[in-house]
Protein backbone atom coordinates (compact mmCIF):
# COMPACT_ATOMS: atom_id res chain seq x y z
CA UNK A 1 18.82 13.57 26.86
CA UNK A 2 17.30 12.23 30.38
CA UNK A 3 18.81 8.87 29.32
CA UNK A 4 22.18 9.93 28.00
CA UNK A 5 22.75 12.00 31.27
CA UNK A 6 21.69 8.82 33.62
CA UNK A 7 24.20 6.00 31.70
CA UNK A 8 27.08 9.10 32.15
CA UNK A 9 26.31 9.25 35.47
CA UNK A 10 26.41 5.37 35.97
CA UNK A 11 29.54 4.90 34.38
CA UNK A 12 31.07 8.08 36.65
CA UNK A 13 30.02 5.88 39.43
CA UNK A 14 31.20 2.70 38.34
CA UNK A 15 34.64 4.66 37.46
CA UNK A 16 34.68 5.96 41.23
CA UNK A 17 34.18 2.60 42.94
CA UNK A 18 36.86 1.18 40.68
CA UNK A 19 39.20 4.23 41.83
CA UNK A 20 38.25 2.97 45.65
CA UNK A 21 39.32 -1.03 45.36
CA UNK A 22 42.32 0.26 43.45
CA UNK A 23 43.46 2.81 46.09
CA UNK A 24 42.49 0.28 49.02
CA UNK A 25 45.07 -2.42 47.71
CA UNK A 26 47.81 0.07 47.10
CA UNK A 27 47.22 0.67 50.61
CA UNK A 28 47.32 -2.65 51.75
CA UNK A 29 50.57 -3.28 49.60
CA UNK A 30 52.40 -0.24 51.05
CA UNK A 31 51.05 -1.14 54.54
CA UNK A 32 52.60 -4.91 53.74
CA UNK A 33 49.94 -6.83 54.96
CA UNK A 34 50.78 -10.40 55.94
CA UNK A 35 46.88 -10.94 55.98
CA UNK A 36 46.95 -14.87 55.72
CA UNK A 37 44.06 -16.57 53.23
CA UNK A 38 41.28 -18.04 54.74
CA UNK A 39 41.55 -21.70 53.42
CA UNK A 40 38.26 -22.34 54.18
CA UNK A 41 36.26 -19.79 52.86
CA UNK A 42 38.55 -20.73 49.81
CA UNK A 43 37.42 -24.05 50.08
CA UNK A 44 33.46 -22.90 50.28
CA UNK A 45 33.75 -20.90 47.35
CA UNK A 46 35.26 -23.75 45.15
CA UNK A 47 32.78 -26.41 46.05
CA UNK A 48 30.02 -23.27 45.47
CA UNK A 49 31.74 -23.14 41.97
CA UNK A 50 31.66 -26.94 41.41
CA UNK A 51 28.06 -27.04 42.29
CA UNK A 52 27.36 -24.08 39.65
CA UNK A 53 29.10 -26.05 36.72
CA UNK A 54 26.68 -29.25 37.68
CA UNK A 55 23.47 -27.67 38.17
CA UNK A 56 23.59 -24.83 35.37
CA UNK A 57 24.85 -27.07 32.54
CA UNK A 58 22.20 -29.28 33.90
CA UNK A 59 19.48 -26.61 33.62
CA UNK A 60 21.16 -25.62 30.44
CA UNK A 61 20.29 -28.90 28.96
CA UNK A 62 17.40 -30.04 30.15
CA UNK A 63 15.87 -26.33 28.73
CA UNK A 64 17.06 -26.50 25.65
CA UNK A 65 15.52 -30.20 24.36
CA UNK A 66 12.48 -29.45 26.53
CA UNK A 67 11.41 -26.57 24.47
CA UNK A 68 13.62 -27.17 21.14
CA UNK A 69 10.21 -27.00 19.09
CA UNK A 70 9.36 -23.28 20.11
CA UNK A 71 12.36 -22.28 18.52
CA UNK A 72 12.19 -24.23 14.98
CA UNK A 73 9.59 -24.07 12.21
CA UNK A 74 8.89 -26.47 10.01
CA UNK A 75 10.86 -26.42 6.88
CA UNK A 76 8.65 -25.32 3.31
CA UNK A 77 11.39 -25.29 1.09
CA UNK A 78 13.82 -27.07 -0.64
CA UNK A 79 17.00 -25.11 0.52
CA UNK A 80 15.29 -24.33 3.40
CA UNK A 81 16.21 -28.33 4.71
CA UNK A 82 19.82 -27.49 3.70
CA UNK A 83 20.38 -24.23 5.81
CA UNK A 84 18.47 -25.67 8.49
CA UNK A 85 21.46 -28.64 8.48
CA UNK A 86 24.43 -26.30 8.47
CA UNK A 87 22.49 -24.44 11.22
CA UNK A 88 22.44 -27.43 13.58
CA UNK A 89 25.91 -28.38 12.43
CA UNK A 90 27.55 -25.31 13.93
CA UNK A 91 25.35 -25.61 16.87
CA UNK A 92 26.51 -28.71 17.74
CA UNK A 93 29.78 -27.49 17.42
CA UNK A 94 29.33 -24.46 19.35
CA UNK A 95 27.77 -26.57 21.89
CA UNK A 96 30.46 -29.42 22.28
CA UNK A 97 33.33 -25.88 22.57
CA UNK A 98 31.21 -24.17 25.16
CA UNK A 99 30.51 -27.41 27.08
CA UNK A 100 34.09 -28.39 27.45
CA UNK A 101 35.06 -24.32 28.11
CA UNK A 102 32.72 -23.98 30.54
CA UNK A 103 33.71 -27.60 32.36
CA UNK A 104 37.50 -26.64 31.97
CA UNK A 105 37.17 -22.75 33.21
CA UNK A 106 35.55 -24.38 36.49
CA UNK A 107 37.02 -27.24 36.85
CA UNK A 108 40.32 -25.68 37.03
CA UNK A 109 38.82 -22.82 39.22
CA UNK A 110 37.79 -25.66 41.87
CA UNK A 111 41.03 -28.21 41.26
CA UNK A 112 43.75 -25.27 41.63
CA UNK A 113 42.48 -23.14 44.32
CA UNK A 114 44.85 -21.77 46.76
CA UNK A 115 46.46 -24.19 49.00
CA UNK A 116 49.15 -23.26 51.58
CA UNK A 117 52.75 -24.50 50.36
CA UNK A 118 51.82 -25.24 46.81
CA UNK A 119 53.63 -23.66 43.58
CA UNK A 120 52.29 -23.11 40.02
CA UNK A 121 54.38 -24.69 37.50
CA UNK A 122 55.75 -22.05 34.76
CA UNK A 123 55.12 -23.37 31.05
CA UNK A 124 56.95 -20.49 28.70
CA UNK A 125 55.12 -22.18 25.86
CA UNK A 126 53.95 -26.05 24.35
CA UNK A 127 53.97 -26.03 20.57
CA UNK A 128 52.39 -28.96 20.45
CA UNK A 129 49.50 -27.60 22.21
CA UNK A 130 49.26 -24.33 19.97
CA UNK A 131 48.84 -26.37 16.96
CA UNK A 132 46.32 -28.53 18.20
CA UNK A 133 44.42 -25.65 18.99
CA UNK A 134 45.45 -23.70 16.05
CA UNK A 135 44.48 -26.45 13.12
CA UNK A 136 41.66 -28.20 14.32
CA UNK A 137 39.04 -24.67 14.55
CA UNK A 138 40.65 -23.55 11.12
CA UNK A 139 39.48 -27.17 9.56
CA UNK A 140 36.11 -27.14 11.30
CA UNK A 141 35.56 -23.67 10.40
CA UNK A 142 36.43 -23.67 6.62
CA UNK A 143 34.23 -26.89 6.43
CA UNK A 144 31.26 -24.69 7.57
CA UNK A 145 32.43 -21.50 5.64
CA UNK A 146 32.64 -23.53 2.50
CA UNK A 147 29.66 -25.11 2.80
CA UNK A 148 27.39 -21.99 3.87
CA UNK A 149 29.00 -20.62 0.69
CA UNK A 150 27.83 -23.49 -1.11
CA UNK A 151 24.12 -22.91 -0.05
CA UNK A 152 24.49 -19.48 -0.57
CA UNK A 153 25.48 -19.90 -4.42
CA UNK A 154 22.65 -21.97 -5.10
CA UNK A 155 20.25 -19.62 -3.21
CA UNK A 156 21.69 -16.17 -5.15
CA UNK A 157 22.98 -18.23 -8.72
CA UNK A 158 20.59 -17.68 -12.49
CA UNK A 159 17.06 -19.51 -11.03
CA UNK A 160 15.53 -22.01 -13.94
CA UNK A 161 14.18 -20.68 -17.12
CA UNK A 162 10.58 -21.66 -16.00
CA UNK A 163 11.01 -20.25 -12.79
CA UNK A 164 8.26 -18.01 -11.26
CA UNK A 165 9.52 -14.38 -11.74
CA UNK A 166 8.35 -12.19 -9.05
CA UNK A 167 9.00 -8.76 -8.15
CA UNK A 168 8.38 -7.60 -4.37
CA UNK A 169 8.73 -3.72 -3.16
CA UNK A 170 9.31 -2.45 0.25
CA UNK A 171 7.92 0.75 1.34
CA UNK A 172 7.36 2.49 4.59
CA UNK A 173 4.77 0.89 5.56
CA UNK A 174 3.67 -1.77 3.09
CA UNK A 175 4.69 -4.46 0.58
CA UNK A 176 3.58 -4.28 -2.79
CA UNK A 177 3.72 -7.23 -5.24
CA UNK A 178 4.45 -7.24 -9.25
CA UNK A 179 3.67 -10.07 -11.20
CA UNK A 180 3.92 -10.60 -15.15
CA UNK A 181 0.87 -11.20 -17.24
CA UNK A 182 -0.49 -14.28 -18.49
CA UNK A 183 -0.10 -13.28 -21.78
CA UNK A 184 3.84 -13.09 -21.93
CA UNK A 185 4.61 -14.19 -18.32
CA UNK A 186 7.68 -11.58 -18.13
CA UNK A 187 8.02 -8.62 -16.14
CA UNK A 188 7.73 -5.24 -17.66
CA UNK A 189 11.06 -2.42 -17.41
CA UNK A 190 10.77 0.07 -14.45
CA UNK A 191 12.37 2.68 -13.76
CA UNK A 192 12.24 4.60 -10.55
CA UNK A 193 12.35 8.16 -12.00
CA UNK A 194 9.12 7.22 -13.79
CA UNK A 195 7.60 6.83 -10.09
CA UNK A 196 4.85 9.48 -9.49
CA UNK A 197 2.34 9.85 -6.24
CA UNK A 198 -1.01 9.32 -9.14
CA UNK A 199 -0.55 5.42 -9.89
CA UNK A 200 2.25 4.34 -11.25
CA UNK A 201 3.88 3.14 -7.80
CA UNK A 202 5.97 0.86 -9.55
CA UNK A 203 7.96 3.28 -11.71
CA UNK A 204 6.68 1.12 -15.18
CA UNK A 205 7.72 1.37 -18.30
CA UNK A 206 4.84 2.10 -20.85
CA UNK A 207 7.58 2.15 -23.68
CA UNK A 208 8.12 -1.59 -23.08
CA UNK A 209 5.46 -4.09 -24.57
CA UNK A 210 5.98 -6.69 -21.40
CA UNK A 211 4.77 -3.94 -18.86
CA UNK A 212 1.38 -4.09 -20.32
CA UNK A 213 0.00 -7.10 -18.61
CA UNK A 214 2.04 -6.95 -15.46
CA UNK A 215 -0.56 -6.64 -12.69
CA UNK A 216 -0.45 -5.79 -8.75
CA UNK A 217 -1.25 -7.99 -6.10
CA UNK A 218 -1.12 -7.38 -2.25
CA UNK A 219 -0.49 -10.78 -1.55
CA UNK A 220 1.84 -12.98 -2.68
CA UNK A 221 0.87 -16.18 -4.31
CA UNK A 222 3.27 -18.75 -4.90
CA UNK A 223 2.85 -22.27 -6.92
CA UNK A 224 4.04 -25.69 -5.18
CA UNK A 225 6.91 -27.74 -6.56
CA UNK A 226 8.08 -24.90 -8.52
CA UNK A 227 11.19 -22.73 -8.20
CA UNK A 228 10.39 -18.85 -7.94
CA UNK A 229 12.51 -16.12 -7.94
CA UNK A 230 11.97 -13.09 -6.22
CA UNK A 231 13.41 -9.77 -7.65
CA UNK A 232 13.43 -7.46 -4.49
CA UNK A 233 13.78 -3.74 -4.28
CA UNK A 234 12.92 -0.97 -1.71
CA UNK A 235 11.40 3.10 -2.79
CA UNK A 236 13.11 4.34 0.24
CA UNK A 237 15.02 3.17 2.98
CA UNK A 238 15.97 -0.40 3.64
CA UNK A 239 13.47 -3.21 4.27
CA UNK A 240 14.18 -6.78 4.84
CA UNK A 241 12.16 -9.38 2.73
CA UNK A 242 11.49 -12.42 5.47
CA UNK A 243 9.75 -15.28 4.80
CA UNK A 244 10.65 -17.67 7.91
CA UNK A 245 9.05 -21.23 6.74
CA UNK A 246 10.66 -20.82 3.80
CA UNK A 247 13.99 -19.92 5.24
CA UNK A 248 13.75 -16.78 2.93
CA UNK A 249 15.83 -13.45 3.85
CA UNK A 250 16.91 -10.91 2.16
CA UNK A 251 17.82 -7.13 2.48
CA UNK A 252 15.51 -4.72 0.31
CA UNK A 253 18.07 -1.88 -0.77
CA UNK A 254 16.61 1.82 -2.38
CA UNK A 255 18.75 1.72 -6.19
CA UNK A 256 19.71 -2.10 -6.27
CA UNK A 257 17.77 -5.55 -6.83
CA UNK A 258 18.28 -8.34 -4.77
CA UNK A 259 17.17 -11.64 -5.84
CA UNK A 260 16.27 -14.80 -4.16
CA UNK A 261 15.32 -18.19 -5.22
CA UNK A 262 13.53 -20.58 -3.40
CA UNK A 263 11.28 -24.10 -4.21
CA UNK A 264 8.04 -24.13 -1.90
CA UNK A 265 7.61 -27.84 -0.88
CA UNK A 266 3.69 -27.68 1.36
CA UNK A 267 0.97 -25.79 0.26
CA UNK A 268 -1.02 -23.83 2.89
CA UNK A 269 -3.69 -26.47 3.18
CA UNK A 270 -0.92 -28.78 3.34
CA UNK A 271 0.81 -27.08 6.16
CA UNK A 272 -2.42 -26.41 8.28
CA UNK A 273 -2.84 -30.21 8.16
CA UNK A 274 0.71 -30.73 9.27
CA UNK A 275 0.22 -28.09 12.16
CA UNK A 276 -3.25 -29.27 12.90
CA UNK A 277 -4.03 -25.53 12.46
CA UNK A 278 -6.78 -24.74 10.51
CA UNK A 279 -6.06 -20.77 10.94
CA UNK A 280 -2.43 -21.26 9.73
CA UNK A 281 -1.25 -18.24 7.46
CA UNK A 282 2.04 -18.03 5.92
CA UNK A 283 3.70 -14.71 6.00
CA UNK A 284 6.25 -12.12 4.79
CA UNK A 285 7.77 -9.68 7.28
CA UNK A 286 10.03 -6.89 7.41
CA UNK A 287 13.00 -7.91 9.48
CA UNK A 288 14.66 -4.17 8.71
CA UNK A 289 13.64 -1.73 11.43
CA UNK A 290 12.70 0.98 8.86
CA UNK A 291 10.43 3.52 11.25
CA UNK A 292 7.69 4.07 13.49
CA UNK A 293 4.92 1.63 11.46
CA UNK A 294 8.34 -1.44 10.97
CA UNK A 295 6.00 -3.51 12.83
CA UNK A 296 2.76 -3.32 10.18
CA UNK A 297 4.61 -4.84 7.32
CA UNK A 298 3.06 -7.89 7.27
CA UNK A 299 1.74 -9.43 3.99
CA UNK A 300 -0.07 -12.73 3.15
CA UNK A 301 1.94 -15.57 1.77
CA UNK A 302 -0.35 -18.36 -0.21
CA UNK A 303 1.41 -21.44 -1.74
CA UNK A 304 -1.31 -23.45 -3.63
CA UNK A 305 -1.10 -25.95 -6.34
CA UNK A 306 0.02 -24.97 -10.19
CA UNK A 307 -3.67 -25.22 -11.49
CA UNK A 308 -5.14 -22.94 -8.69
CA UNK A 309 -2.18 -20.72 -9.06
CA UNK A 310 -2.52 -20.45 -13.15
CA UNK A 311 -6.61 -19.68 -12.34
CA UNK A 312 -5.64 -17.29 -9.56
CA UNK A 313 -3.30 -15.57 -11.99
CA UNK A 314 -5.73 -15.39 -14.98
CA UNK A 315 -8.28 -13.30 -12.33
CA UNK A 316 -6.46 -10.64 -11.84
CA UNK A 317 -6.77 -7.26 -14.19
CA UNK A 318 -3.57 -5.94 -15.00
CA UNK A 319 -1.88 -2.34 -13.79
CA UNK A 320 -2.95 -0.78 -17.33
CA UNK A 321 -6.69 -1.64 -17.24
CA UNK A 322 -7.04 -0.50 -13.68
CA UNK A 323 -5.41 3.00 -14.72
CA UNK A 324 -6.56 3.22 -17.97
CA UNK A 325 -5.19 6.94 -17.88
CA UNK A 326 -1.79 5.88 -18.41
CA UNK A 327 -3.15 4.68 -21.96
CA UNK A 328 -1.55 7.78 -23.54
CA UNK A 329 1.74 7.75 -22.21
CA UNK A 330 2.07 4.20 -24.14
CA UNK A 331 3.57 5.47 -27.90
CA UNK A 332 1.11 5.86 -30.25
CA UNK A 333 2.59 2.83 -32.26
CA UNK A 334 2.17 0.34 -29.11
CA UNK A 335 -1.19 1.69 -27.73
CA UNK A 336 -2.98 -1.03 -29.69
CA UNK A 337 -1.11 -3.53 -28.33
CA UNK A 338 -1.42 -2.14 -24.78
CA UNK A 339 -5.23 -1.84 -25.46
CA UNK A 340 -5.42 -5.97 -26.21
CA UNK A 341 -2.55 -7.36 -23.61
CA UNK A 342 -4.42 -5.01 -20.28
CA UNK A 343 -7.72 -5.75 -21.85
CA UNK A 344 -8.61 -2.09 -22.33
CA UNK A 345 -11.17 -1.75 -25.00
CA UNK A 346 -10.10 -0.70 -28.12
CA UNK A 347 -10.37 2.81 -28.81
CA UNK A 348 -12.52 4.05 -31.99
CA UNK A 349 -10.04 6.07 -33.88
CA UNK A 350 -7.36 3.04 -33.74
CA UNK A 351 -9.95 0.64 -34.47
CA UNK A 352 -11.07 3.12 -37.98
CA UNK A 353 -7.39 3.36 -38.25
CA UNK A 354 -7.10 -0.24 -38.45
CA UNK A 355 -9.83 -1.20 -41.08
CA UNK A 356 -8.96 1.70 -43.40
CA UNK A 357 -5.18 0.19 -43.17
CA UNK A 358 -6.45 -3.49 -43.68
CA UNK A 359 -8.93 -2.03 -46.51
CA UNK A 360 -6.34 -0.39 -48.15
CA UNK A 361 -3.98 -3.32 -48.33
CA UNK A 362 -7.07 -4.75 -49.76
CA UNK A 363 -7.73 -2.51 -52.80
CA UNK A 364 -3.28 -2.02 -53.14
CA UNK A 365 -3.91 -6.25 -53.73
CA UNK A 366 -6.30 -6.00 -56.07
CA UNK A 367 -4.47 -3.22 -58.24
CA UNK A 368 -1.61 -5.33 -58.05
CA UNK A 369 -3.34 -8.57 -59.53
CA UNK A 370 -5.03 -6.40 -62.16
């Protein structure tokens, strides 16, 4: 409230000392002042704006290429290389417009200051002129519309049918990762009415045989050289997925999944080498503000070779096995199943079930050959 009262009150002043210079130079025109111009001060001010235009663009320059490398990671990714080219493309462009607007607005500020005796010339219009400055920015910026939508197709388009399928969830405050099992290496239904606060955080469906071996991580591993799609969804408000090296971004919405497709092209121990970093971490971050603890999710990215990927994979105990309670929401005709793809040992009565049915096709055999 403090804060809304004080910006009123600045604009009420701002409005007031407007209200002043307006009423002082309807004075001065009613009065008809034949105040003459101080050609020198004039003068002053136009070499002062001269010298502005040289040293700032100067500054302006000279900053930027000193310190160009605190503003750009290196590149991980395949498409990462080709959004990082249409990014410099447009800021070249933007440069080259704002270096000639910003010579021309003071350059013509310091060339046609007043001077006693001389008259503006009166163009009503120059066709010529309009078109010039009409065509060219259309061309330049369909080029760079057409080719962001380019990148942007290949980024969001069907990934390959090897592709690592991975799905991440944003929460206040936290990531949570979903992988599929070794055994069928595809991801399991969900459904987010089947969400509950006891375990099941990913809203799994136990009616659906690939949700058996799909296990949790809270990091996310990622294999080298290989093209992995991320299936991204949110549990309640919106979250950002961000993964900067690999030029990765992508909104996290509550009732829709996002996807994104990337190719990781340096390994962690690859990249500390490059960075001469031995401490260097890849990341994921939540560029969404999305509450008080925004700042805390933060999750471990680790992009390793295919072989200590597959190993790293084959360690890890699916969602079933570590809440074996859910066992009996699987039907009754799947629970075996469940039991062998999360590892679960198999329960007596299914496993008596089981041999009476196999010795009973045994003895219907015999009968049969008899």
């Amino acid at each position: 409230m403090m804060s809304l009262m004080i910006g009123i009150g600045v604009v009420l002043v701002l409005a007031i000392l407007y209200m002043i210079f307006r009423i002082g130079n309807l004075m001065r025109v009613a009065k008809g002042s034949n105040e003459e111009i101080d050609e020198d001060a004039n003068n002053v001010n136009a070499w002062l704006f001269l010298a502005f235009l040289v040293f700032s663009l100067a500054g302006f320059y000279w900053y930027s290429f000193a310190h160009i490398k605190e503003f750009e990671l290196p590149v991980a990714s395949e498409h990462g290389v080709v959004t990082d080219n249409l990014f410099w493309i447009t800021m070249w462009i933007v440069l080259a417009s704002f270096t000639i607007i910003f010579i021309g607005l003071f350059w013509f500020t310091f060339a046609y200051r007043y001077k006693k005796g001389r008259k503006a010339q009166f163009l009503a219009d120059d066709h010529k002129l309009e078109l010039i400055w009409t065509i060219i920015p259309a061309i330049v910026l369909a080029a760079l519309i057409f080719g962001g939508l380019e990148a942007w197709s290949d980024i969001t388009g069907p990934a390959a049918k090897d592709a690592e399928v991975i799905e991440v969830i944003g929460q206040q405050f936290a990531w949570t990762i979903r992988y599929p099992g070794v055994k069928d290496n595809e991801l399991g239904r969900q459904n987010y009415k089947l969400i509950d606060n006891f375990g099941n955080e990913f809203g799994l469906d136990l009616t659906d045989k690939n949700s058996f071996d799909d296990f949790k991580a809270l990091e996310l591993h990622v294999p080298v050289g290989k093209e992995v799609l991320l299936k991204i969804r949110a549990k309640d408000v919106l979250h950002s997925v961000f993964l900067p090296h690999f030029r990765v971004k992508m909104d996290a919405v509550p009732g829709i999944i996002t996807n994104f497709k990337f190719k990781p092209t340096l390994t962690t121990e690859q990249m500390r080498e490059q960075l001469a970093n031995p401490n260097f971490n890849y990341e994921m971050a939540c560029t969404e503000i999305c509450g008080q603890g925004h700042f805390s999710m933060r999750l471990l990215v680790v992009v390793e070779t295919q072989e200590q990927y597959d190993a790293w994979k084959a360690a890890q105990a699916p969602w079933l096995k570590q809440n074996p309670e859910y066992l009996k929401r699987v039907p009754a005709e799947l629970r075996e199943v469940a039991q062998i793809k999360a590892g679960l040992e198999l329960e007596a009565s299914t496993t008596t079930t089981t041999v009476a049915g196999k010795a009973s096709g045994t003895t219907e055999s015999k009968s049969t050959l008899n």
